[in-house]
PDB file of N, CA and C in Angstrom:
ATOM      1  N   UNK A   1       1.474 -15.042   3.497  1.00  0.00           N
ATOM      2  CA  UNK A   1       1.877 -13.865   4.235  1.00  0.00           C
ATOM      3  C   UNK A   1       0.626 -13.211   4.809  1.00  0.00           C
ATOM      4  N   UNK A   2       1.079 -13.219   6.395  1.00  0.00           N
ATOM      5  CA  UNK A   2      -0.295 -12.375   6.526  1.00  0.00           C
ATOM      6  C   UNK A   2      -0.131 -10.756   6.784  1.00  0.00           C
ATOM      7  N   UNK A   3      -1.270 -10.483   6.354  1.00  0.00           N
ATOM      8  CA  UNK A   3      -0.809  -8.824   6.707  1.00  0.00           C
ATOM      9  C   UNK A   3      -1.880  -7.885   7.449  1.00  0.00           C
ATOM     10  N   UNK A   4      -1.774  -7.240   8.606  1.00  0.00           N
ATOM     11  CA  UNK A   4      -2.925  -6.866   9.067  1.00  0.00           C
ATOM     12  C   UNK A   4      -2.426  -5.069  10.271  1.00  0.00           C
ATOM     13  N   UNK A   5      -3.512  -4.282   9.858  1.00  0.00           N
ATOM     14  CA  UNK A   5      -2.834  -2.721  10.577  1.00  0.00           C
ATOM     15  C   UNK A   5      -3.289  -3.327  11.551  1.00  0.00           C
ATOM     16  N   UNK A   6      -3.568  -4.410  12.760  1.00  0.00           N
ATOM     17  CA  UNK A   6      -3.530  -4.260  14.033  1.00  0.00           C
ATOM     18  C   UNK A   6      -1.994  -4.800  14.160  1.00  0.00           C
ATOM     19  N   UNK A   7      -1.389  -4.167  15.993  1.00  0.00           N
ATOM     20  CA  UNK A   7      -0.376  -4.523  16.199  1.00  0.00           C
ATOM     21  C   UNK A   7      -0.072  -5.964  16.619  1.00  0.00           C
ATOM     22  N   UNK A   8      -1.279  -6.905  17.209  1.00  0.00           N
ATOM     23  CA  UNK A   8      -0.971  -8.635  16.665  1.00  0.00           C
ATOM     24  C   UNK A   8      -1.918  -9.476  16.248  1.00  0.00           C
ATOM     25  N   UNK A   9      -2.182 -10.271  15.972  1.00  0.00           N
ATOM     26  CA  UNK A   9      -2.985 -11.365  15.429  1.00  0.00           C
ATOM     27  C   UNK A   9      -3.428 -12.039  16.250  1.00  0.00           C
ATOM     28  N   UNK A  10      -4.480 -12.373  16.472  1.00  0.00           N
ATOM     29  CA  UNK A  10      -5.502 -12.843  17.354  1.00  0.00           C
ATOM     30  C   UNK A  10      -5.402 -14.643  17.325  1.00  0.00           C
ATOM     31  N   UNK A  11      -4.467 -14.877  18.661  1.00  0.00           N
ATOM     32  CA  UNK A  11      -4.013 -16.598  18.570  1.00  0.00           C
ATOM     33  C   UNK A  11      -2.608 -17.280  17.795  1.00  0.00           C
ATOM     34  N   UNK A  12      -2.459 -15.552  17.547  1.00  0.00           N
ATOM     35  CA  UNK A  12      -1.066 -16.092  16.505  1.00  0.00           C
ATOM     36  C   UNK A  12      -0.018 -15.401  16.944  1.00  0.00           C
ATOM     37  N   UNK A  13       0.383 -15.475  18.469  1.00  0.00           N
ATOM     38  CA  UNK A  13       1.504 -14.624  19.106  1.00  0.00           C
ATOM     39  C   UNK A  13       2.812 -14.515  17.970  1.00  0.00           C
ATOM     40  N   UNK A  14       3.449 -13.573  18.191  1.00  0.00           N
ATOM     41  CA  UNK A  14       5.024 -13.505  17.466  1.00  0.00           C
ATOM     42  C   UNK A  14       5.714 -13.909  18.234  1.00  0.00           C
ATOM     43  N   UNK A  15       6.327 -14.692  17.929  1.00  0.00           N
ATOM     44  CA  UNK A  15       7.745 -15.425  17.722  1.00  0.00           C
ATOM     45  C   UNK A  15       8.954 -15.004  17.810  1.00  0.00           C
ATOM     46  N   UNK A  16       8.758 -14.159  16.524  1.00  0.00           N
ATOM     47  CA  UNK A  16      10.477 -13.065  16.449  1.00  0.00           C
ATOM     48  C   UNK A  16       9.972 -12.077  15.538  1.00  0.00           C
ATOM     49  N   UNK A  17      10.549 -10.619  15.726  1.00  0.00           N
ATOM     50  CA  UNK A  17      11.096  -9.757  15.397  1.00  0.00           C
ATOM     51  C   UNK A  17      11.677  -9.481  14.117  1.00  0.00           C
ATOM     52  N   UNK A  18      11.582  -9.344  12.712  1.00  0.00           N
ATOM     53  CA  UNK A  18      12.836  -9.085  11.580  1.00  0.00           C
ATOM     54  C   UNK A  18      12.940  -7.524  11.637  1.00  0.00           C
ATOM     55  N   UNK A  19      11.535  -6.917  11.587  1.00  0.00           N
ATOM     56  CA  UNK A  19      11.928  -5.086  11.597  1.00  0.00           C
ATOM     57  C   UNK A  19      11.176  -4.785  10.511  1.00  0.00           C
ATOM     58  N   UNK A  20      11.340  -3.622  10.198  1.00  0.00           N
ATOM     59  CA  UNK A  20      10.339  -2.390   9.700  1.00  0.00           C
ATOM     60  C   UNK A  20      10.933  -2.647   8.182  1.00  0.00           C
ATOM     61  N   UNK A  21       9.264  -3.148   7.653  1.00  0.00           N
ATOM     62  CA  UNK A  21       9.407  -3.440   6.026  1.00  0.00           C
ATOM     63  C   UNK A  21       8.530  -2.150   6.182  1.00  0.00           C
ATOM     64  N   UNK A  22       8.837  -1.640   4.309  1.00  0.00           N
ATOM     65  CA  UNK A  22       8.157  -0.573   3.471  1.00  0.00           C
ATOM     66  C   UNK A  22       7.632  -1.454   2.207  1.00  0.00           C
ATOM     67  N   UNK A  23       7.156  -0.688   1.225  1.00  0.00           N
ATOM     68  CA  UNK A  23       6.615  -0.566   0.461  1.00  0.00           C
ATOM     69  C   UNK A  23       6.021   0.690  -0.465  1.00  0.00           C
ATOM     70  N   UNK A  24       6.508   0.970  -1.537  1.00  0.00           N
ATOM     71  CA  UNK A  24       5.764   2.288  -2.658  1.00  0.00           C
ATOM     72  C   UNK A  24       5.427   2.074  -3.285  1.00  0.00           C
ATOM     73  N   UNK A  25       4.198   2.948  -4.106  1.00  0.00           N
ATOM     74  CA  UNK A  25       4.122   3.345  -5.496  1.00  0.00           C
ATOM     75  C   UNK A  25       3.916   4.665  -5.907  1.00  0.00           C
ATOM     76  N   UNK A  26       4.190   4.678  -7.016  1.00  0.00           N
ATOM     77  CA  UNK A  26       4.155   6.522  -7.090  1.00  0.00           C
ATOM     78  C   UNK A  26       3.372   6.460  -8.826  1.00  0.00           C
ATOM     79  N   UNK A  27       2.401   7.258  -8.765  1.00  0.00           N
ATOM     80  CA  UNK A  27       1.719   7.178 -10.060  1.00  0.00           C
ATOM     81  C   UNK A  27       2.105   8.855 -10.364  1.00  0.00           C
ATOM     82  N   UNK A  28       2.113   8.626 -12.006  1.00  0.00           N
ATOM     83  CA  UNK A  28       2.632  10.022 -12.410  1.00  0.00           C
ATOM     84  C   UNK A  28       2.133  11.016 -13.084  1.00  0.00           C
ATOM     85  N   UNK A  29       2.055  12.050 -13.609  1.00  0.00           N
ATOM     86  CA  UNK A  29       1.081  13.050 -14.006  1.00  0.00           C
ATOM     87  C   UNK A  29       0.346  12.130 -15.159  1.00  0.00           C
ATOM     88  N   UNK A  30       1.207  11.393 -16.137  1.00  0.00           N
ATOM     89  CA  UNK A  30       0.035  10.724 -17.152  1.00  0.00           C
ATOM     90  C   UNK A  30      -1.035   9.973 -16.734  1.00  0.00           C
ATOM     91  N   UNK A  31      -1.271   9.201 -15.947  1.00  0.00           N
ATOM     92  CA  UNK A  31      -1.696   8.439 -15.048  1.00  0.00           C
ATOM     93  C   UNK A  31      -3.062   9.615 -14.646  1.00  0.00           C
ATOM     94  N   UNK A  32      -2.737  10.905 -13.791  1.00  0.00           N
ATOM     95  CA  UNK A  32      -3.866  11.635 -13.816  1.00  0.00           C
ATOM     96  C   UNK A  32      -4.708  12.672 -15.076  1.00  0.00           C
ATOM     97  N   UNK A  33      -4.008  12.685 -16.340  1.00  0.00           N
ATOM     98  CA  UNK A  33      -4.555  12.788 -17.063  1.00  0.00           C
ATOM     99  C   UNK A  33      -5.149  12.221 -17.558  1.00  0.00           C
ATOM    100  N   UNK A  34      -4.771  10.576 -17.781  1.00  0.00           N
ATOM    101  CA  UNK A  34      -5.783   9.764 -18.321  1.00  0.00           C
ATOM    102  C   UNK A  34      -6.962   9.573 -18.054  1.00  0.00           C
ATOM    103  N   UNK A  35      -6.869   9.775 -16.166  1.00  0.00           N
ATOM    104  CA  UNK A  35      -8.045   9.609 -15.507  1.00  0.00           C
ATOM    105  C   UNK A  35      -8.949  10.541 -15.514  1.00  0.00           C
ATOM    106  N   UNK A  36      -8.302  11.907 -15.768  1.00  0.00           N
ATOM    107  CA  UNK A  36      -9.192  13.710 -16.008  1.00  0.00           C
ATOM    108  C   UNK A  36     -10.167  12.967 -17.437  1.00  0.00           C
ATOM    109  N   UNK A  37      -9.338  12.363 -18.403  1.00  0.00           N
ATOM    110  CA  UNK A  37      -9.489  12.199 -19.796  1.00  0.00           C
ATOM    111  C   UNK A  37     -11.165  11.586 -19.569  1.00  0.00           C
ATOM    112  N   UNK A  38     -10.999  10.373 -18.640  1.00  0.00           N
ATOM    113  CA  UNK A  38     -12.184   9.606 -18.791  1.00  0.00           C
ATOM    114  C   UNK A  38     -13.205   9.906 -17.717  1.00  0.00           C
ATOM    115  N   UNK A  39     -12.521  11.078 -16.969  1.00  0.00           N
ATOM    116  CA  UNK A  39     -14.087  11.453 -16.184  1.00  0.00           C
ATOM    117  C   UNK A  39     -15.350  11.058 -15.878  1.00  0.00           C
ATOM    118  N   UNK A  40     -15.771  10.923 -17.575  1.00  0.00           N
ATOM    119  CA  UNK A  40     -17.064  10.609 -17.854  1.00  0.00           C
ATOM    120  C   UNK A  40     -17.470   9.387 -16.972  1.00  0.00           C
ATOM    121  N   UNK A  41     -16.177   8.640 -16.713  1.00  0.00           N
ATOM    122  CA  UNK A  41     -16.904   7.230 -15.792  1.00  0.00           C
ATOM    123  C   UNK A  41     -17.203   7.481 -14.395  1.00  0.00           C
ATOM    124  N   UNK A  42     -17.735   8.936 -14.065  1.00  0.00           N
ATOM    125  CA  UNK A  42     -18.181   9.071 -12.744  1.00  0.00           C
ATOM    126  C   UNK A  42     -19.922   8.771 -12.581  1.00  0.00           C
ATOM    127  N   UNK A  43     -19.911   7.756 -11.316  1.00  0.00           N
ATOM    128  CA  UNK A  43     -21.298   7.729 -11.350  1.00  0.00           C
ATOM    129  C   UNK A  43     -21.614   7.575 -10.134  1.00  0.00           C
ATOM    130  N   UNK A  44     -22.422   8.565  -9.779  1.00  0.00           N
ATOM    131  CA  UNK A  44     -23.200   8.340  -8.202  1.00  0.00           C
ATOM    132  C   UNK A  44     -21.887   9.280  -7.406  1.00  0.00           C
ATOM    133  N   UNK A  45     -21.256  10.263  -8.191  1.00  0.00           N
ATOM    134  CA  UNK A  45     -20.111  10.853  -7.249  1.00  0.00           C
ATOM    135  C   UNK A  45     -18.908  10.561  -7.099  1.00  0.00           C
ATOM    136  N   UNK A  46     -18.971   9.290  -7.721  1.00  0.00           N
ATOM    137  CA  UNK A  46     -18.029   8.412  -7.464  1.00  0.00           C
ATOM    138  C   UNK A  46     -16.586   8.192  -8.517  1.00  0.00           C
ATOM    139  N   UNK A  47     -15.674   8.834  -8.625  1.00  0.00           N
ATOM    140  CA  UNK A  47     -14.341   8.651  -9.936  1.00  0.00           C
ATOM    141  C   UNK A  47     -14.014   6.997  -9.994  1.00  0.00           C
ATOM    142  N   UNK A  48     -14.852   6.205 -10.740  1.00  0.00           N
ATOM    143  CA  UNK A  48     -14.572   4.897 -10.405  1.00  0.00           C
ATOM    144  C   UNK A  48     -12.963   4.597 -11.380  1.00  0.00           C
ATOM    145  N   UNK A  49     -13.086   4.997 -12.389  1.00  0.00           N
ATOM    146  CA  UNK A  49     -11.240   4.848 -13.080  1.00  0.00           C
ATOM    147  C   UNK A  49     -10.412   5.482 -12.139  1.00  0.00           C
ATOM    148  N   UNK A  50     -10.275   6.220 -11.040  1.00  0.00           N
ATOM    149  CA  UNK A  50      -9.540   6.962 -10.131  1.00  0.00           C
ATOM    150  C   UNK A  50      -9.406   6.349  -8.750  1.00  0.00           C
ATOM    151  N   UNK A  51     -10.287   5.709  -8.162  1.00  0.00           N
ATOM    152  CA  UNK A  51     -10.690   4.548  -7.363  1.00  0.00           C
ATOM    153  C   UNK A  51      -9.631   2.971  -7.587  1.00  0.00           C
ATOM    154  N   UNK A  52      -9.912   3.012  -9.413  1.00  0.00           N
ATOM    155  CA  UNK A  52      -9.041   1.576  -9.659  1.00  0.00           C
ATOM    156  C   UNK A  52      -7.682   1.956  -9.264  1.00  0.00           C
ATOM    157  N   UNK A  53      -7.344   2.799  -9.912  1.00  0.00           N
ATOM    158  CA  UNK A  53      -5.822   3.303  -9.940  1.00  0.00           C
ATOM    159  C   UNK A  53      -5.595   3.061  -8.586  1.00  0.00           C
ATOM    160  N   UNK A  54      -5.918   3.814  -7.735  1.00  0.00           N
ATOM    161  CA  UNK A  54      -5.677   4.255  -6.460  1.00  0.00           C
ATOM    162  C   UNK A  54      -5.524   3.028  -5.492  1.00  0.00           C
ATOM    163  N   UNK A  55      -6.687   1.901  -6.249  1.00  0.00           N
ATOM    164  CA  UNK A  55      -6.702   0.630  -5.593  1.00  0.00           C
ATOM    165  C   UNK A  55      -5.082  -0.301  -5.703  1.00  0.00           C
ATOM    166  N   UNK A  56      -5.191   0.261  -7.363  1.00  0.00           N
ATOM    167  CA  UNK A  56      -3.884  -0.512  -7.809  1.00  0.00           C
ATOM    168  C   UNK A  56      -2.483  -0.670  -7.061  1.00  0.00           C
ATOM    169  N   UNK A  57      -2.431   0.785  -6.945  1.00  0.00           N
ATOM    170  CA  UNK A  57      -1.204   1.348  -6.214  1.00  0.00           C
ATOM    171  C   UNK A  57      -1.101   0.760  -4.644  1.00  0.00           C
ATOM    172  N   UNK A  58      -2.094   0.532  -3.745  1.00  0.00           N
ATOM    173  CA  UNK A  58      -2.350   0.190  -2.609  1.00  0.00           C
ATOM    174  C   UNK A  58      -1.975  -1.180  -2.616  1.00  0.00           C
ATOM    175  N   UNK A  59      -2.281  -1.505  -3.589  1.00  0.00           N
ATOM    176  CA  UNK A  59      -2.137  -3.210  -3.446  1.00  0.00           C
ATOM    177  C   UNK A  59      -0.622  -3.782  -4.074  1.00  0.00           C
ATOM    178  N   UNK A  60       0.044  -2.850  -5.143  1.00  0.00           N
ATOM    179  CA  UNK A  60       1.589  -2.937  -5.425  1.00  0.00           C
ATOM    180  C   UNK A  60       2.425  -2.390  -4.286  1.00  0.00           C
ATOM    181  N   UNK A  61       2.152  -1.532  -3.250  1.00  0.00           N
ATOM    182  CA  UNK A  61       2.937  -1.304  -2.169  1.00  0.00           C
ATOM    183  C   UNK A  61       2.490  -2.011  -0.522  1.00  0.00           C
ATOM    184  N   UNK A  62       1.616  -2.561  -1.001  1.00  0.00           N
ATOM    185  CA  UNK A  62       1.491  -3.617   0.204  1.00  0.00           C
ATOM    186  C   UNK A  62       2.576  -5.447  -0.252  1.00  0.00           C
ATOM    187  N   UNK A  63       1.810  -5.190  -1.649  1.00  0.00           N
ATOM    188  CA  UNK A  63       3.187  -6.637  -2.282  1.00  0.00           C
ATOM    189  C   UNK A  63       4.702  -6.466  -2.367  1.00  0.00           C
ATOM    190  N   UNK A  64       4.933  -5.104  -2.390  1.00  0.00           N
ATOM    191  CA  UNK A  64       6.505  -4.686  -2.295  1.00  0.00           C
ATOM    192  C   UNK A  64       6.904  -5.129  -0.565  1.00  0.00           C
ATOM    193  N   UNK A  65       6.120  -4.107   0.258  1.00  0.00           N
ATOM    194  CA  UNK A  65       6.183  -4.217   1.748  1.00  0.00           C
ATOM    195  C   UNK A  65       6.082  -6.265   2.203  1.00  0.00           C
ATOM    196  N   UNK A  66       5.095  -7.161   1.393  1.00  0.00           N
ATOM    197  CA  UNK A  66       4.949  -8.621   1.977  1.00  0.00           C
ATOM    198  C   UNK A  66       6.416  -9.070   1.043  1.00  0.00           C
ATOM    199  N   UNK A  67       7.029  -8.456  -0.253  1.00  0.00           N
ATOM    200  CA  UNK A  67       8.186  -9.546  -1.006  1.00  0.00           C
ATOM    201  C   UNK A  67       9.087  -9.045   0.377  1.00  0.00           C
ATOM    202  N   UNK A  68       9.410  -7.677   1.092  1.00  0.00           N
ATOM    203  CA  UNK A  68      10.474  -7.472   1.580  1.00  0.00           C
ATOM    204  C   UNK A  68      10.443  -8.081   3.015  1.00  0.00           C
ATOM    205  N   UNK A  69       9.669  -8.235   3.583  1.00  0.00           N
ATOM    206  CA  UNK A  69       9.512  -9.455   4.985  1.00  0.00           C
ATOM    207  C   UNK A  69       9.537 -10.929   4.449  1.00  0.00           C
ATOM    208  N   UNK A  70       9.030 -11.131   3.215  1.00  0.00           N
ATOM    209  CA  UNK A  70       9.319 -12.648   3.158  1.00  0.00           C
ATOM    210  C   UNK A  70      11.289 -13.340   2.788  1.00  0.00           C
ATOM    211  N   UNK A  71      12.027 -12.039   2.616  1.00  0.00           N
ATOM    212  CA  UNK A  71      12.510 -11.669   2.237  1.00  0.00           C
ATOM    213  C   UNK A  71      13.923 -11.968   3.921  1.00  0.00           C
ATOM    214  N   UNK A  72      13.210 -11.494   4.223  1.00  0.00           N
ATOM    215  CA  UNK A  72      13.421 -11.600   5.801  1.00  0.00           C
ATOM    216  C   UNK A  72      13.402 -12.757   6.910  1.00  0.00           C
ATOM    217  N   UNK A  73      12.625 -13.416   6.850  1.00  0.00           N
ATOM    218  CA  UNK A  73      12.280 -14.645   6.701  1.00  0.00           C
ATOM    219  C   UNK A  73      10.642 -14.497   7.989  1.00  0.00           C
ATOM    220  N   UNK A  74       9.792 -13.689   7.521  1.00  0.00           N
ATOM    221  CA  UNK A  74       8.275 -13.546   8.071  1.00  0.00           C
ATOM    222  C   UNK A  74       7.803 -13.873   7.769  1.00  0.00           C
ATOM    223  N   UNK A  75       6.770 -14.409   8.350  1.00  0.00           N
ATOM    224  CA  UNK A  75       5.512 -15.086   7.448  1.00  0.00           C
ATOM    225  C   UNK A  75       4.282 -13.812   7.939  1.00  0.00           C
ATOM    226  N   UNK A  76       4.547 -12.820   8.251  1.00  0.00           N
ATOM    227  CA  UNK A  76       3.310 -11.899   8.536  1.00  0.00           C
ATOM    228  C   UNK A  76       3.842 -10.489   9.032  1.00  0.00           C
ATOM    229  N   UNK A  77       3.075  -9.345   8.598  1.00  0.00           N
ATOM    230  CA  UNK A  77       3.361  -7.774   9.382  1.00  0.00           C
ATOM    231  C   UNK A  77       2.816  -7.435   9.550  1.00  0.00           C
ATOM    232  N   UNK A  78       2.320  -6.686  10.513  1.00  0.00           N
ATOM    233  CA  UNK A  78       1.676  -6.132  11.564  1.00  0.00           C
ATOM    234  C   UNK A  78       1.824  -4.934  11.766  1.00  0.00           C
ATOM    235  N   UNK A  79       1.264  -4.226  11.971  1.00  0.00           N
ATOM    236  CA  UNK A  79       1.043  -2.313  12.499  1.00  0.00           C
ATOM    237  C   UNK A  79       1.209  -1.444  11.123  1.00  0.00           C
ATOM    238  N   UNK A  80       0.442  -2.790  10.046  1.00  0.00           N
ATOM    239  CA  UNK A  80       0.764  -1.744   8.676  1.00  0.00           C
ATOM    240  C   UNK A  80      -0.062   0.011   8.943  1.00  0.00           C
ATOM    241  N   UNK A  81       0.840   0.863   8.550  1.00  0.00           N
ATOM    242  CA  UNK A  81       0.160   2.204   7.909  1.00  0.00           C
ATOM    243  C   UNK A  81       0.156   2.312   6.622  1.00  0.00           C
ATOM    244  N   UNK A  82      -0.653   2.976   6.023  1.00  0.00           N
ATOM    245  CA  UNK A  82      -0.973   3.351   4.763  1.00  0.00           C
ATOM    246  C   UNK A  82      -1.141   4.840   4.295  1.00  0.00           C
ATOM    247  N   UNK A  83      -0.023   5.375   3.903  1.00  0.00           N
ATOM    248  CA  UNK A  83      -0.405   6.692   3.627  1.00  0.00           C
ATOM    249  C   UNK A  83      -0.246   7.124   2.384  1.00  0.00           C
ATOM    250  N   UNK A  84      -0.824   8.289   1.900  1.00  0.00           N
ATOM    251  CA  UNK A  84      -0.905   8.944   0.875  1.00  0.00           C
ATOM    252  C   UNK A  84      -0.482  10.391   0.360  1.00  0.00           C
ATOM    253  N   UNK A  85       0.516  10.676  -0.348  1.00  0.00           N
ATOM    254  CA  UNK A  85       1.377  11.905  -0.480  1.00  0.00           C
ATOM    255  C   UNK A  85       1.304  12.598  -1.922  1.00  0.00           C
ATOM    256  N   UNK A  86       1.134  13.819  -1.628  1.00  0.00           N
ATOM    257  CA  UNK A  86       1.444  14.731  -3.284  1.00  0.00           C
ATOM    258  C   UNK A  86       2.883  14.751  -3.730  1.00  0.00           C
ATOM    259  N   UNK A  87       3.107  14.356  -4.530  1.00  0.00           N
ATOM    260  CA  UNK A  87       4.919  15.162  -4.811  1.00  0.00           C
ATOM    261  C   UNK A  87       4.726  15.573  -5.720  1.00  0.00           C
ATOM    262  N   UNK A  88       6.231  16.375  -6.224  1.00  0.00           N
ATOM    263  CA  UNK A  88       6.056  16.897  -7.625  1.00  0.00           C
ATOM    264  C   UNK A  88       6.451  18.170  -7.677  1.00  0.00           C
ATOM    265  N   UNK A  89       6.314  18.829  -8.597  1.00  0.00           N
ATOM    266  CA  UNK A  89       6.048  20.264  -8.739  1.00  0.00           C
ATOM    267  C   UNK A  89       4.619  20.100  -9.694  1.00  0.00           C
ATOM    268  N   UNK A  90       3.713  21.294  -8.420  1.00  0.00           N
ATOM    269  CA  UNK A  90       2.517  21.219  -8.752  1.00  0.00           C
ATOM    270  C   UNK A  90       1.707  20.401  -8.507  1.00  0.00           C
ATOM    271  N   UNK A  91       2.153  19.066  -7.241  1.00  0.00           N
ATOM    272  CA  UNK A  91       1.693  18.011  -7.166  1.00  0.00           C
ATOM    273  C   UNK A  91       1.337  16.767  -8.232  1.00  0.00           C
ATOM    274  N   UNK A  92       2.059  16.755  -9.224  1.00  0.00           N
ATOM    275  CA  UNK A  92       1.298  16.147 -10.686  1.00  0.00           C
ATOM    276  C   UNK A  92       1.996  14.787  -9.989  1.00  0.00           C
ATOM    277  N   UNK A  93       2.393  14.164  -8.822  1.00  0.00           N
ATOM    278  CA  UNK A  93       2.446  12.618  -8.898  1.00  0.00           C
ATOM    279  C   UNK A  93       1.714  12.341  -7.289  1.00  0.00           C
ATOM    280  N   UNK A  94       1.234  11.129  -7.100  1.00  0.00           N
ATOM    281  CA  UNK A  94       1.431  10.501  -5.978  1.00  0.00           C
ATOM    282  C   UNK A  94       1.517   9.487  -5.793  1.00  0.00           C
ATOM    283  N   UNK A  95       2.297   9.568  -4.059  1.00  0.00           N
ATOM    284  CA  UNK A  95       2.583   8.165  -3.716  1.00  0.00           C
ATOM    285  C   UNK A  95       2.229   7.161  -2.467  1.00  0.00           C
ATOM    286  N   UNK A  96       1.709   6.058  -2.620  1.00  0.00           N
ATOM    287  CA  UNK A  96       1.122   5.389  -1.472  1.00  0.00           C
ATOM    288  C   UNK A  96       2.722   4.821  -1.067  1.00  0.00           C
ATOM    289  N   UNK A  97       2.795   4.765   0.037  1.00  0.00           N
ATOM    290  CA  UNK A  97       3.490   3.895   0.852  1.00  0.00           C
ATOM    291  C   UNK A  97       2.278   3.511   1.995  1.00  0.00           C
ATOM    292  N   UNK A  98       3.553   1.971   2.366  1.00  0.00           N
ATOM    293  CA  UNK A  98       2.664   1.152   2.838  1.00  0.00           C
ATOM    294  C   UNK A  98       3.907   0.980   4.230  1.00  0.00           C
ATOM    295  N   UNK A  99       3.938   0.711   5.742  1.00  0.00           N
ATOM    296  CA  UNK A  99       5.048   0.507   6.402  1.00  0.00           C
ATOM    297  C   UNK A  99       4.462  -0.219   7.534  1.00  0.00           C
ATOM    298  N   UNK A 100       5.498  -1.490   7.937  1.00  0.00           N
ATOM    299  CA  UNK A 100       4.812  -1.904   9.201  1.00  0.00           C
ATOM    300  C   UNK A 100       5.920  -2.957   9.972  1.00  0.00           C
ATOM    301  N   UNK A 101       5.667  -4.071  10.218  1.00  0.00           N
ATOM    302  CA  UNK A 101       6.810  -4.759  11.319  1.00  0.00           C
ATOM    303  C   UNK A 101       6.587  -6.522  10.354  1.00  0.00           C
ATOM    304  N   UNK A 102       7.762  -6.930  10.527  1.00  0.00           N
ATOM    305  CA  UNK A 102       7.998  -8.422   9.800  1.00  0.00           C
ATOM    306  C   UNK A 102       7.592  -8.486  10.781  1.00  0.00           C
ATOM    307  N   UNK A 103       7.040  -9.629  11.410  1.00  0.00           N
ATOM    308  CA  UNK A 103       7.301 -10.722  12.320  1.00  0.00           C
ATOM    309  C   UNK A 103       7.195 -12.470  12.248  1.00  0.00           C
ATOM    310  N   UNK A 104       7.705 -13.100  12.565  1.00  0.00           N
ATOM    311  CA  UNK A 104       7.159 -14.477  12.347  1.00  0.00           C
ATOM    312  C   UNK A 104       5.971 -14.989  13.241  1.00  0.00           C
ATOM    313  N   UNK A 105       4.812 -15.371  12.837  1.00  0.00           N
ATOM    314  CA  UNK A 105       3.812 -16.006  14.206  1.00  0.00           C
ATOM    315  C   UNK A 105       3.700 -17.250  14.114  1.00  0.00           C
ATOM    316  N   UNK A 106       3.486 -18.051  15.294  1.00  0.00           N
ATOM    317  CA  UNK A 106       3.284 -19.492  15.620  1.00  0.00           C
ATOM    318  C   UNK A 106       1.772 -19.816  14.598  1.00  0.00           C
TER     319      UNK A 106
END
């Protein structure tokens, strides 16, 4: 599956059309306590346990967004966005979604 935020692939025209896959994750207040908890692993500025997480989540809602086009029958999506949201009361969760276009390419 390929997956890429430009709108096409360079030599790899589309074919066809399936439509607008998603993808989430939503991490929850424990999740940012744990990470308050271990603080201490900041170095150079940097929240590297807050970083992983954050990585984590990015990469489970990009695999949700590639199962639901393969799903479809794509072998690639295109014009992914990636955004990032507070919810909650008090903000204590967030959630990456990931959204973009199935398409099949030659």
């Amino acid at each position: 599956m390929i997956l890429s935020t430009t709108p096409t692939i360079e030599g790899r025209p589309a074919t066809q059309y399936h439509g607008v896959v998603t993808g989430e994750a939503i991490l929850g207040a424990n999740i940012f306590r744990d990470l308050f908890a271990g603080i201490r692993d900041i170095v150079g500025g940097r929240a590297g346990s807050y970083e992983t997480v954050l990585r984590d989540a990015r990469q489970q809602a990009l695999s949700e967004l590639a199962d639901e086009a393969r799903k479809m029958g794509a072998n690639a999506v295109v014009g992914i966005d990636l955004d990032y949201e507070v919810l909650g009361q008090g903000g204590s969760m967030l959630m990456v979604s990931a959204s973009g276009t199935a398409v099949t390419v030659s």
